[in-house]
N, C-alpha and C. Protein backbone atom coordinates (compact mmCIF):
# COMPACT_ATOMS: atom_id res chain seq x y z
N UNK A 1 19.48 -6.48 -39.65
CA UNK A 1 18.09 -6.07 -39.77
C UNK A 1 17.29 -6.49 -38.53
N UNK A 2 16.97 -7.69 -38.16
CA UNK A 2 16.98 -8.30 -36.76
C UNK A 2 17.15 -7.22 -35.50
N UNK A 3 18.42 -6.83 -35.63
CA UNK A 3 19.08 -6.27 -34.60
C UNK A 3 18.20 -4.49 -35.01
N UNK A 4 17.90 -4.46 -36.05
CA UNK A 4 17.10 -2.89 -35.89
C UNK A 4 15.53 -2.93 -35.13
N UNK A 5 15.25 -4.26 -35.48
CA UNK A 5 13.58 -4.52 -34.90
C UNK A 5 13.48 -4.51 -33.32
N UNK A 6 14.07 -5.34 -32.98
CA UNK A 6 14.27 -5.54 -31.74
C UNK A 6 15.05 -4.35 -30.88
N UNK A 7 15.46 -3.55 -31.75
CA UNK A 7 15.80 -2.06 -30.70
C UNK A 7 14.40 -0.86 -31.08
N UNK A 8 14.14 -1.14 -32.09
CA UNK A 8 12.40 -0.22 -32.81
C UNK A 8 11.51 -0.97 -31.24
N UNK A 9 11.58 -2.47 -30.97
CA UNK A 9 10.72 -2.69 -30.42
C UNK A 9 10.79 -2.62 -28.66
N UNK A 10 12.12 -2.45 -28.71
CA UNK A 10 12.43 -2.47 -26.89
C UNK A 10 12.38 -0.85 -26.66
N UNK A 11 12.48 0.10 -27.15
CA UNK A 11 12.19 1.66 -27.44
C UNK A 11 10.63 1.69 -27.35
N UNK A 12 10.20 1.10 -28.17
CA UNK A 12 8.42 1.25 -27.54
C UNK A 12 8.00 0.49 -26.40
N UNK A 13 8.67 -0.37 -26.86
CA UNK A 13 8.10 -1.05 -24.85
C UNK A 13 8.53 -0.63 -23.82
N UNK A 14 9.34 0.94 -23.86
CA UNK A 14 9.61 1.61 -23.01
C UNK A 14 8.93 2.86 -22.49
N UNK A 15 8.34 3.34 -24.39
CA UNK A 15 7.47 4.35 -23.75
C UNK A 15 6.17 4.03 -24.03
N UNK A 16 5.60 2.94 -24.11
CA UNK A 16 4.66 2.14 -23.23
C UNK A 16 4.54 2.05 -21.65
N UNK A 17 5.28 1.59 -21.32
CA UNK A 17 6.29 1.69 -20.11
C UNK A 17 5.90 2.98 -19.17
N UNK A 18 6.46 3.88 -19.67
CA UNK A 18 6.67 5.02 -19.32
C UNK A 18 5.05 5.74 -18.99
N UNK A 19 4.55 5.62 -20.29
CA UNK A 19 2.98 6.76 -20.47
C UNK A 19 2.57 5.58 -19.28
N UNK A 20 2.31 4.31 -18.87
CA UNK A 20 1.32 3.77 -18.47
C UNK A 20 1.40 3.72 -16.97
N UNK A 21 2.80 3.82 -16.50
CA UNK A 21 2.65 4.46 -15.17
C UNK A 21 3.17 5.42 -14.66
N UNK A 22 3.46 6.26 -15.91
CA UNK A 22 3.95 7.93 -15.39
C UNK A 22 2.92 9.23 -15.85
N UNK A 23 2.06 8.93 -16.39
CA UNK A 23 1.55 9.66 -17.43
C UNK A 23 -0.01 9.89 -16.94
N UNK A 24 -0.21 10.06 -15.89
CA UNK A 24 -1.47 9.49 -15.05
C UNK A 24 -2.90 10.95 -15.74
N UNK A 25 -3.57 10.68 -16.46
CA UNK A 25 -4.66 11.45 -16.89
C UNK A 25 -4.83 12.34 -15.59
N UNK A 26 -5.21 13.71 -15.56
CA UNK A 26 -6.18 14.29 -14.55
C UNK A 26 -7.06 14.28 -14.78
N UNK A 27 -7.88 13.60 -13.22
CA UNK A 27 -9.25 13.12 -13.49
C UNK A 27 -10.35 14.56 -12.39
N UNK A 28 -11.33 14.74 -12.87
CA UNK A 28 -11.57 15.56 -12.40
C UNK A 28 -12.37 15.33 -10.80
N UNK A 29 -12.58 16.00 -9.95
CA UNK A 29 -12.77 16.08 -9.23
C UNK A 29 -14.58 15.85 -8.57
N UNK A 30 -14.99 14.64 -7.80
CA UNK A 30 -16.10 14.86 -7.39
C UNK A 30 -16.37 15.45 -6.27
N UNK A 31 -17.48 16.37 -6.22
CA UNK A 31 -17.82 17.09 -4.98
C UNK A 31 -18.64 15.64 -3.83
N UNK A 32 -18.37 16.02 -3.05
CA UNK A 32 -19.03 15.14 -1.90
C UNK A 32 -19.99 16.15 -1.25
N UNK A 33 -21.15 15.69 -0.67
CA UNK A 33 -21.77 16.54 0.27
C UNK A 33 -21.53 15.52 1.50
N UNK A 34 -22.59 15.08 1.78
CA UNK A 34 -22.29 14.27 3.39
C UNK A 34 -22.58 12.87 3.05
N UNK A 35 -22.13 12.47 2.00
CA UNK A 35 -22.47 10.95 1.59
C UNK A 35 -21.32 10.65 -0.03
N UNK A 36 -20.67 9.90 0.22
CA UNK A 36 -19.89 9.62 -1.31
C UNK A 36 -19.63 7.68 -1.26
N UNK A 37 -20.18 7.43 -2.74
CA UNK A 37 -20.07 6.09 -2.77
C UNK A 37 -18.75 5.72 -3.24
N UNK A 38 -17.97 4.84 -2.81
CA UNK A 38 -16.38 4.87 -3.69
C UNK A 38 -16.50 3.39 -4.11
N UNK A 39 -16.27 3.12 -5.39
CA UNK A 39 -16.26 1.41 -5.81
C UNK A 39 -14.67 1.37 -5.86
N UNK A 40 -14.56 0.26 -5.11
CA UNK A 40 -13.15 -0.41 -5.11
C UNK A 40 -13.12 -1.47 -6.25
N UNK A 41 -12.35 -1.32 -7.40
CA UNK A 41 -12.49 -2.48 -8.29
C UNK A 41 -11.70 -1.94 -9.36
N UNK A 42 -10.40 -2.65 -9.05
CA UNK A 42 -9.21 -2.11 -10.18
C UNK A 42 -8.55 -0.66 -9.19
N UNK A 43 -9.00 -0.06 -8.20
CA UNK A 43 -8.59 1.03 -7.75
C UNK A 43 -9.71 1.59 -7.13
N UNK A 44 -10.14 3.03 -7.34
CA UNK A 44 -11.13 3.58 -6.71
C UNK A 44 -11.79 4.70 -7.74
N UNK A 45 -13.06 4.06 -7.81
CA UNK A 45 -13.71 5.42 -8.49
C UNK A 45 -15.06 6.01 -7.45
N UNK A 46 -15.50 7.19 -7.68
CA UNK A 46 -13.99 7.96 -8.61
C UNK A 46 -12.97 8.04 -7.09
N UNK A 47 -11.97 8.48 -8.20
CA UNK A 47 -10.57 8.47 -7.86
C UNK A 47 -9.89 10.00 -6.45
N UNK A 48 -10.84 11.19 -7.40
CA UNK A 48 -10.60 12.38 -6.59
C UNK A 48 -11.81 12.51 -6.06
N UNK A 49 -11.77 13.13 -4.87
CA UNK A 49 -13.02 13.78 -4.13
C UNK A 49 -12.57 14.98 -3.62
N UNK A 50 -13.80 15.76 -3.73
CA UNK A 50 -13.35 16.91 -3.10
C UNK A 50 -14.45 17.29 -1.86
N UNK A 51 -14.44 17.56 -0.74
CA UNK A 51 -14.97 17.77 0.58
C UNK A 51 -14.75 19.26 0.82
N UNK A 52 -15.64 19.61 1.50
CA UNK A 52 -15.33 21.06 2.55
C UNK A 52 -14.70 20.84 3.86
N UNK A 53 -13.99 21.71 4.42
CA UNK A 53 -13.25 21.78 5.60
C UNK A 53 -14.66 22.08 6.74
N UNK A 54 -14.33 20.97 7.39
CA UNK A 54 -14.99 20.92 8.77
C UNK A 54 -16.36 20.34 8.45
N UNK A 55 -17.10 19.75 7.51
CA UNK A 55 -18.15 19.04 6.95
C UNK A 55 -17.50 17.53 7.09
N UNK A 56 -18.89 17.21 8.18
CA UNK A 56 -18.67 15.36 8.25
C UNK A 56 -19.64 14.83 7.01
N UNK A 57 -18.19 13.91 6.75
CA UNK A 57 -18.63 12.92 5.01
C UNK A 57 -18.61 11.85 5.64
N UNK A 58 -19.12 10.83 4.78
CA UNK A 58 -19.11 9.46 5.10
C UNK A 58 -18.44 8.74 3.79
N UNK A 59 -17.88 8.77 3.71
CA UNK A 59 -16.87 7.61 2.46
C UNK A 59 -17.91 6.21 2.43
N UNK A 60 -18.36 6.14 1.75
CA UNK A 60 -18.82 4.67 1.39
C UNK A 60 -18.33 3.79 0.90
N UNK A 61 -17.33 3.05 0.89
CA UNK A 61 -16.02 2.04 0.44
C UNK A 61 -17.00 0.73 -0.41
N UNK A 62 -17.38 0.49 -1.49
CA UNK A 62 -17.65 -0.99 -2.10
C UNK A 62 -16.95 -1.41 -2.41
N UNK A 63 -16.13 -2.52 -2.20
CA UNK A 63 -15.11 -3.58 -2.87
C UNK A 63 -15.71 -4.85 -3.17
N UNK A 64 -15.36 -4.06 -4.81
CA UNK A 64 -15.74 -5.77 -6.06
C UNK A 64 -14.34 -6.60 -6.38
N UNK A 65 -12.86 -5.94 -5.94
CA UNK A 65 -12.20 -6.39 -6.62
C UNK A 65 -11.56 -6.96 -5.59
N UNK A 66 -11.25 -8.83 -5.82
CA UNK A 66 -10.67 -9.56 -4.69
C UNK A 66 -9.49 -9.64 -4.21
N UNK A 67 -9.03 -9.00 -4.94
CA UNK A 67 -7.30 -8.58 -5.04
C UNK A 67 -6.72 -8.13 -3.63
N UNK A 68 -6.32 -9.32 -2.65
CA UNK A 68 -5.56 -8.62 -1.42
C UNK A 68 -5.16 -7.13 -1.26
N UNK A 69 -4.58 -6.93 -2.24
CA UNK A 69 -3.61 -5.22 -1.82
C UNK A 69 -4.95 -4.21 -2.11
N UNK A 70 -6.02 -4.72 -2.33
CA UNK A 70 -7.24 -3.57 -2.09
C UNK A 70 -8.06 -3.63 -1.16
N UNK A 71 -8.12 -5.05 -0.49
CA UNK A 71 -8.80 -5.23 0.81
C UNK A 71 -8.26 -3.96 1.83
N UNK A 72 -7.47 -2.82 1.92
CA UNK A 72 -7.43 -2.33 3.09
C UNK A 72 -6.88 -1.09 2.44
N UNK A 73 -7.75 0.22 2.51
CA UNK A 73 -7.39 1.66 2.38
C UNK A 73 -6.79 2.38 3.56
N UNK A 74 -6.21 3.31 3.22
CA UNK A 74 -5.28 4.22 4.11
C UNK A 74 -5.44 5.50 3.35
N UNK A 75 -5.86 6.12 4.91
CA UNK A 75 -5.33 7.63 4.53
C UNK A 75 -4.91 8.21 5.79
N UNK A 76 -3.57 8.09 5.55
CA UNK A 76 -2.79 8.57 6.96
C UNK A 76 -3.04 10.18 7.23
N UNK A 77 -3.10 10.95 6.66
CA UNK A 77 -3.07 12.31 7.18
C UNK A 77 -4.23 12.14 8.21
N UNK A 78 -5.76 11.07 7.77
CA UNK A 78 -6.78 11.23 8.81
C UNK A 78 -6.69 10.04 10.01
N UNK A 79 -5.47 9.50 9.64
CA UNK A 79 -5.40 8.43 10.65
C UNK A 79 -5.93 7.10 10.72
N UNK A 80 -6.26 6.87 9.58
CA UNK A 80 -7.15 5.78 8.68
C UNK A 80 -6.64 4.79 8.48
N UNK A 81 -6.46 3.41 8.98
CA UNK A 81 -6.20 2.02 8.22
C UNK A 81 -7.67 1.45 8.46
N UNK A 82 -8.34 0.78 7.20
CA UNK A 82 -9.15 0.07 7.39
C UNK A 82 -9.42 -0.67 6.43
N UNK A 83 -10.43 -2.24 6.68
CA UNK A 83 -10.39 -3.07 6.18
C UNK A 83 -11.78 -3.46 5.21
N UNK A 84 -11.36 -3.55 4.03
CA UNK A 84 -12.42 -3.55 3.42
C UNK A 84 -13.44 -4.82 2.96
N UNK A 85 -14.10 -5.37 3.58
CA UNK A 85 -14.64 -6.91 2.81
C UNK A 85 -15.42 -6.88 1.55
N UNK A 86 -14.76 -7.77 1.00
CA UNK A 86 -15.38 -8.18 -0.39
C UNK A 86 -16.66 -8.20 -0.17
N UNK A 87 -17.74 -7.26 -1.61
CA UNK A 87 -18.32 -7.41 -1.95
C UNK A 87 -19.74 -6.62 -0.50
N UNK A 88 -18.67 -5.98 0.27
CA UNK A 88 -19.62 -5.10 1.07
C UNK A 88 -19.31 -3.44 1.42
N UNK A 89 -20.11 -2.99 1.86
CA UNK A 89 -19.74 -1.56 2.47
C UNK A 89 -19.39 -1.24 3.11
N UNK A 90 -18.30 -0.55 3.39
CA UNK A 90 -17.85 -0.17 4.30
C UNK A 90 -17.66 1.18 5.09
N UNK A 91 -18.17 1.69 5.66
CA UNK A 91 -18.27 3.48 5.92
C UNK A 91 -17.58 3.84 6.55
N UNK A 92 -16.67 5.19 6.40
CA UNK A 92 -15.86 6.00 7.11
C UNK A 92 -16.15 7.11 7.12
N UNK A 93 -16.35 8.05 8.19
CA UNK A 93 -16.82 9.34 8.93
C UNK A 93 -15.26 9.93 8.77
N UNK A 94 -15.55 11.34 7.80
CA UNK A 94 -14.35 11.91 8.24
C UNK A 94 -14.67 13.61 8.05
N UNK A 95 -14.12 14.36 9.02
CA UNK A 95 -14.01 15.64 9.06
C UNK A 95 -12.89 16.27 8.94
N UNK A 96 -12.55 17.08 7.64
CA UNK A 96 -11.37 17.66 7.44
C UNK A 96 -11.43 18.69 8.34
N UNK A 97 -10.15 18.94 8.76
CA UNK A 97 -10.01 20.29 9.52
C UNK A 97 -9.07 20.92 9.21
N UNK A 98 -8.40 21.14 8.07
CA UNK A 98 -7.33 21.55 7.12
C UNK A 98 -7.48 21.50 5.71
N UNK A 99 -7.63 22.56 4.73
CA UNK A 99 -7.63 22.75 3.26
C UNK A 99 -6.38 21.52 3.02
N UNK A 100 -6.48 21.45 2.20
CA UNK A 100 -5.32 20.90 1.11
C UNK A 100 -5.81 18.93 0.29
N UNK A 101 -4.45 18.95 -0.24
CA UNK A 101 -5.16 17.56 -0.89
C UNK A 101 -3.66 16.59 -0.48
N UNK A 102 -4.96 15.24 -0.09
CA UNK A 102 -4.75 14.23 0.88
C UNK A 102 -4.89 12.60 0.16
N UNK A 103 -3.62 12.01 0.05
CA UNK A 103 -3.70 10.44 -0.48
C UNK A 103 -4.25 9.43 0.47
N UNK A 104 -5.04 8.85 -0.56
CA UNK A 104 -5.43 7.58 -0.43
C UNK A 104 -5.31 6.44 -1.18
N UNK A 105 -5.09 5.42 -0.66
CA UNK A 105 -3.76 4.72 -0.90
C UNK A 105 -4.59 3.35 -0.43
N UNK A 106 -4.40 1.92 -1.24
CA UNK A 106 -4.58 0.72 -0.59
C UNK A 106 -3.13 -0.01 0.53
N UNK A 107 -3.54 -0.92 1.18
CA UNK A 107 -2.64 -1.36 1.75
C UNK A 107 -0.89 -1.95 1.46
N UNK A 108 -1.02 -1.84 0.25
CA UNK A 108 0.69 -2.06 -0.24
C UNK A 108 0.67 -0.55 -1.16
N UNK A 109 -0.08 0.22 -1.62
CA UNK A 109 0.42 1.26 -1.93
C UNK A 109 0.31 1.66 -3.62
N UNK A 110 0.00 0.29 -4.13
CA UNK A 110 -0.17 0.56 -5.61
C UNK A 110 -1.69 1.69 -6.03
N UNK A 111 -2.32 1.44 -5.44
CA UNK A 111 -3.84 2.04 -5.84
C UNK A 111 -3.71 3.07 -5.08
N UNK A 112 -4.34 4.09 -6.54
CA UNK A 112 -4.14 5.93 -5.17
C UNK A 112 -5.07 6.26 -5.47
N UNK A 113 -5.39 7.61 -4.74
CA UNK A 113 -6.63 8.40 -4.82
C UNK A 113 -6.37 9.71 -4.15
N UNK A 114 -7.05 10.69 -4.45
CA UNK A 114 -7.31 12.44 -3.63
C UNK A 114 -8.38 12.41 -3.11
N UNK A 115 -8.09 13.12 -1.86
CA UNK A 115 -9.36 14.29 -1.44
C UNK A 115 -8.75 15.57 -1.42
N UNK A 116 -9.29 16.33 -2.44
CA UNK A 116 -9.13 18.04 -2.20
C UNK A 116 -9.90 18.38 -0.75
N UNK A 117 -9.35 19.05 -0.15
CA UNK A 117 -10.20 19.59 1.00
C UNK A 117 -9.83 21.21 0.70
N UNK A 118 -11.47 21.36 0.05
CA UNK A 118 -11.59 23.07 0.12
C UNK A 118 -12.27 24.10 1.09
């Protein structure tokens, strides 16, 4: 009997498991005009942005959360490493010059994010 619980219970702690980092909600999309605030804290909200091609944005980066691997965003397609200090702002100028959608990513890679570029 023992031996049935403990397989009932290692089966859910799998698809626990599973939904919590495979199963990622779609979150919908914010429009940016030439100004977007992003709070760093637990990740990034919001999470998606969406920009126009060839419109300069300014990313507004706030980081509340002290957690090393969020101190520093990346978004390589724009050529982006930068460093974020606790508990300030940080601004990045960027002009898409190509449609499509583009990760952003903290410095070890756990925390993600989109920009649609339409």
């Amino acid at each position: 009997m023992l031996t049935f619980f403990v397989n009932v219970f290692g089966a859910g702690l799998m698809i626990f498991t599973y939904w919590f980092f495979f199963m990622k909600k779609e979150e919908k999309a914010v429009e940016a005009e030439s100004r977007l605030t992003i709070t760093v804290d637990g990740g990034y909200t919001p999470n998606v942005i969406q920009l126009k091609r060839g419109q300069k944005t300014t990313l507004a980066f706030f980081r509340k959360d002290p957690s090393s691997c969020l101190e520093e965003v990346v978004m390589s397609e724009f050529k982006i490493r930068q460093f974020l200090p606790l508990n300030q702002t940080t601004d990045i100028v960027i002009t898409p010059k190509e449609t499509g959608t583009f990760d952003i990513h903290c410095g070890m890679n756990m925390y993600h994010g989109k920009i649609e570029v339409v």
